[in-house]
Protein backbone atom coordinates (compact mmCIF):
# COMPACT_ATOMS: atom_id res chain seq x y z
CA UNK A 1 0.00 0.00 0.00
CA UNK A 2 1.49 3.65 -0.66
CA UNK A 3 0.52 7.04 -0.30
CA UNK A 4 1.33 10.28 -1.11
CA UNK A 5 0.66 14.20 -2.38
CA UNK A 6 -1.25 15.05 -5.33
CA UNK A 7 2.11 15.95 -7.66
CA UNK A 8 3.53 12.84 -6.84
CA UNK A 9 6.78 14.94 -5.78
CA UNK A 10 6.43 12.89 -1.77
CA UNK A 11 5.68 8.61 -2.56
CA UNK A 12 5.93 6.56 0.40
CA UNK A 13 4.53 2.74 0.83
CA UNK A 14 3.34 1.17 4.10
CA UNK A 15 4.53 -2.14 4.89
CA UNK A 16 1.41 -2.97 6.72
CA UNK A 17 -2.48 -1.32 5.80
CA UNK A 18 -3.43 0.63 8.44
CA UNK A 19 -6.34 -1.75 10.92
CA UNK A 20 -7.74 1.51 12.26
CA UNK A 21 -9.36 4.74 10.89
CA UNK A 22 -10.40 7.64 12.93
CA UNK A 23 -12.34 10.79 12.87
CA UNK A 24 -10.74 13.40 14.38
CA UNK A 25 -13.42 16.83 15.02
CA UNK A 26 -10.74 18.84 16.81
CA UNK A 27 -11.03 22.39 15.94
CA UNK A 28 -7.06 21.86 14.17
CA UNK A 29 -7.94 19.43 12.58
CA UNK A 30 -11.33 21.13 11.42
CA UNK A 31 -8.67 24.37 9.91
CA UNK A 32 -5.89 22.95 8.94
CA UNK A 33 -8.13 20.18 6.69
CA UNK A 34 -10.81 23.08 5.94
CA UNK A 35 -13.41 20.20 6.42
CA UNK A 36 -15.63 18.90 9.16
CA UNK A 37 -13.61 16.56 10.01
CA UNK A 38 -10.08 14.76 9.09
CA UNK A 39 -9.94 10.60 8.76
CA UNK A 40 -6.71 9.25 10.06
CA UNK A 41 -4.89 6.56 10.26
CA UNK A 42 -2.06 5.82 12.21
CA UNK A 43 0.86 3.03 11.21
CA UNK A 44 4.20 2.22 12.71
CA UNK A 45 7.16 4.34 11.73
CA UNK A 46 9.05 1.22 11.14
CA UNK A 47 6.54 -0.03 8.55
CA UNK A 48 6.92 3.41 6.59
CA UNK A 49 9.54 4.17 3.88
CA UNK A 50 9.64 7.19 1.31
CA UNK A 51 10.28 6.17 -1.96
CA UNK A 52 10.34 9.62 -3.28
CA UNK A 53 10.63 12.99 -1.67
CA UNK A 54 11.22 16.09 -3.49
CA UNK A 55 10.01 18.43 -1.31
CA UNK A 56 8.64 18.44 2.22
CA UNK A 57 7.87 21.72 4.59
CA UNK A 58 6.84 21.17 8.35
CA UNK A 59 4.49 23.32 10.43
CA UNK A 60 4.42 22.89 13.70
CA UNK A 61 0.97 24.35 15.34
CA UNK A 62 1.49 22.50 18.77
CA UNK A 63 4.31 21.31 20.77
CA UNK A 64 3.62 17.83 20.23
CA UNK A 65 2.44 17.68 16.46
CA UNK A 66 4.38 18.25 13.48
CA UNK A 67 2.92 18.08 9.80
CA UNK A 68 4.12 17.37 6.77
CA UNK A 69 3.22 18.74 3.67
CA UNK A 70 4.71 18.57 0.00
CA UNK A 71 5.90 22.29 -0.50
CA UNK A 72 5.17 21.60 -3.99
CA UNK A 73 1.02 20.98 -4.22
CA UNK A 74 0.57 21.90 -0.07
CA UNK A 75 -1.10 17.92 0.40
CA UNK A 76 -0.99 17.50 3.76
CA UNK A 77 1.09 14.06 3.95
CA UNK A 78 1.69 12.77 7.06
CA UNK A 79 2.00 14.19 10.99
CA UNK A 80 4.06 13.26 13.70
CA UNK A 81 3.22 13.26 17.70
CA UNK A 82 6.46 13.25 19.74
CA UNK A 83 4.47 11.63 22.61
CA UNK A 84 3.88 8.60 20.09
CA UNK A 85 7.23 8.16 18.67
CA UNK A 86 6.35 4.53 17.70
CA UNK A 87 3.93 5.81 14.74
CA UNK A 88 2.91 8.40 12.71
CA UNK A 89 -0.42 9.80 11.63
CA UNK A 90 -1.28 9.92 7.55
CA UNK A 91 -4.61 11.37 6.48
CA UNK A 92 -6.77 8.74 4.78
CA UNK A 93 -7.30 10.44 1.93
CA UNK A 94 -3.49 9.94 0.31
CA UNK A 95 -3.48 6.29 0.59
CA UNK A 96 -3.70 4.99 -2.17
CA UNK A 97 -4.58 1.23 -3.32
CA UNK A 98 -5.58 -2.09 -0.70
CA UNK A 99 -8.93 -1.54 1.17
CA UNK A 100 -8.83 0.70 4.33
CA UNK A 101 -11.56 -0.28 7.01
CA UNK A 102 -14.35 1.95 7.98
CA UNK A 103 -13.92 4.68 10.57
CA UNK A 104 -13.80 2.70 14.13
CA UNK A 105 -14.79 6.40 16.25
CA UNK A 106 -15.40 10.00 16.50
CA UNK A 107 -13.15 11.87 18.69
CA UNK A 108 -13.33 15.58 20.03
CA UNK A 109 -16.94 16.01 19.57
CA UNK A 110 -17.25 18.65 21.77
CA UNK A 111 -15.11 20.53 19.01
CA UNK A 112 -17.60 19.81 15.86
CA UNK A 113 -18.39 21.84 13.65
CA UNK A 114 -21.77 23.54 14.43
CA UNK A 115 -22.83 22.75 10.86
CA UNK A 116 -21.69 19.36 10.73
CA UNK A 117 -24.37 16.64 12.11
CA UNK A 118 -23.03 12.52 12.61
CA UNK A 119 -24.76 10.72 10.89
CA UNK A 120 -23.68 7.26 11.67
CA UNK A 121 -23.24 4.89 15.02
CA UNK A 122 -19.82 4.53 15.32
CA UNK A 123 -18.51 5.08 19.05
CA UNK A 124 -17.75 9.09 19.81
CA UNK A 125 -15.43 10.70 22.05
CA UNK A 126 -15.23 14.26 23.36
CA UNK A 127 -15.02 16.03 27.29
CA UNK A 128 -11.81 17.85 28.30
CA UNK A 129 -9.06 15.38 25.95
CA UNK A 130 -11.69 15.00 23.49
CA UNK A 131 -10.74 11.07 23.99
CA UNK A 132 -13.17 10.47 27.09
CA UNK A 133 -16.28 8.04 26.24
CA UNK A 134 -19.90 9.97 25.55
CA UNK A 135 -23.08 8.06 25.54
């Protein structure tokens, strides 16, 4: 499986497909996306290798997160927590090829957009880390 930006200039394949998709509603994720919503999935760091990089910028917007984005076409490519060292974070919407499973949860509901209404019964998360259980 491989991912990547939209001009091709970043290529990376995963050695493994990714078991677990999530929603993330947190209002940085809501801006930095410019959607309701981004889809992640997170992989090992050992199971990741770039086949091609051209270009890559990093903004940091926290002192945890990094992102990565191809300072060609500005895709958003992958982000990296350094409280999770073990794995990084790709948005599911650069994989490309294999079959990625549905979303598994919602997290940082109380973030949502106003405009935004769930419309499915996957499990949601929210409250203070936006990773506490809601009914």
């Amino acid at each position: 499986m491989e991912f990547g930006c939209h001009c091709r200039g970043f290529w990376a394949s995963i050695a493994r497909p990714p078991t677990r998709l999530i929603n993330c509603h947190c209002r940085l994720c809501r801006r930095l996306s410019g959607a309701a919503y981004s889809t992640w999935a997170t992989i090992k760091r050992d199971g990741f290798s770039i086949l091609q990089s051209v270009g890559i910028r990093r903004y940091q917007p926290t002192d945890n997160l990094a992102r990565a984005f191809c300072e060609t076409c500005g895709t958003h490519i992958f982000t990296e927590d350094r409280r999770l060292p073990a794995v990084i974070g790709i948005p599911a919407g650069v994989i490309v090829g294999g079959t990625l499973p549905k979303p598994a949860a919602h997290y940082f509901i109380d973030d949502k957009a106003a405009w935004h209404s769930l419309c499915d019964a996957i499990p949601c998360f929210g409250g203070a880390t936006g990773m506490m259980p809601l009914p």
